[in-house]
Protein backbone atom coordinates (compact mmCIF):
# COMPACT_ATOMS: atom_id res chain seq x y z
CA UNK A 1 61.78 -36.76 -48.66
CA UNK A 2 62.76 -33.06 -48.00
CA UNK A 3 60.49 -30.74 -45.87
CA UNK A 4 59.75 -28.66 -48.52
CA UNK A 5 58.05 -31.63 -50.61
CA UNK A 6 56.34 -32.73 -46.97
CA UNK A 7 54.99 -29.34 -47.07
CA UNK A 8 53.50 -28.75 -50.45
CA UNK A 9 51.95 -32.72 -50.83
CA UNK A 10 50.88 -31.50 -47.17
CA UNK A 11 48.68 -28.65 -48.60
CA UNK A 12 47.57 -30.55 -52.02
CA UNK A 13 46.05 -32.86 -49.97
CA UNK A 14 44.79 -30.18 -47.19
CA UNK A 15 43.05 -28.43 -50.37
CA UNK A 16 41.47 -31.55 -51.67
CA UNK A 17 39.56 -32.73 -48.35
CA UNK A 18 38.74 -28.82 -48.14
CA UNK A 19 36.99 -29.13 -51.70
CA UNK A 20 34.54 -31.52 -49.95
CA UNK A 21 31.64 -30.18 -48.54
CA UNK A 22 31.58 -32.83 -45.13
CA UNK A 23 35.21 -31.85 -44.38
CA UNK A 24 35.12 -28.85 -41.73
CA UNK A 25 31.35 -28.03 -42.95
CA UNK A 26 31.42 -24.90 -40.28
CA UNK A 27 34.26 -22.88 -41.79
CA UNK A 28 33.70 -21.41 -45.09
CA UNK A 29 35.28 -22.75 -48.37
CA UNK A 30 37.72 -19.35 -48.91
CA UNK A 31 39.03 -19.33 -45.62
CA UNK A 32 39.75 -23.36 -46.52
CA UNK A 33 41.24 -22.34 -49.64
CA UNK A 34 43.27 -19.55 -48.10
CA UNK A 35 45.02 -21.40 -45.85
CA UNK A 36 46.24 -24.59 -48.08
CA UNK A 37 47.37 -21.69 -50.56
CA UNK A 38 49.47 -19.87 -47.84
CA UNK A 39 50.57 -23.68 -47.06
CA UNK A 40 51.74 -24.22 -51.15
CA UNK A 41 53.73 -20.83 -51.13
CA UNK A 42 55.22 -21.54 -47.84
CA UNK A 43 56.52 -24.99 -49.30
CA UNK A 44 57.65 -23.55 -52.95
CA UNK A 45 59.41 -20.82 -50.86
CA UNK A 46 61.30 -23.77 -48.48
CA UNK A 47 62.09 -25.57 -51.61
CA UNK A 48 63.31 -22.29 -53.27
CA UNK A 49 65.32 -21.97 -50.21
CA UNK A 50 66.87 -25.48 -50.14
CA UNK A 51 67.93 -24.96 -53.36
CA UNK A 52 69.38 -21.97 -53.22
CA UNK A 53 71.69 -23.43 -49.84
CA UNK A 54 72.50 -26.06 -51.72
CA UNK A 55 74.55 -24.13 -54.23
């Protein structure tokens, strides 16, 4: 499995144990939310990337 893939099932599952309210109780939900979302654009923009080297 590529990096890029590692990266976006990576912040799928990040932003699913954020959607529960046990999982990091002390930080708050957008800030959760922010950071698997910069984690899914940093992954499509690897797998963009990958692609693109790859011809």
């Amino acid at each position: 499995m590529r990096n890029s893939f590692k990266l976006i099932i990576g912040a799928l599952m990040f932003m699913l144990a954020a959607l529960r309210p046990d999982f990091a109780s002390f930080i708050p939900l957008w800030i959760k939310a922010g950071g698997a979302g910069i984690l899914l654009v940093l992954g499509l923009y690897q797998l963009w990337k990958e692609r693109e080297w790859r011809g």
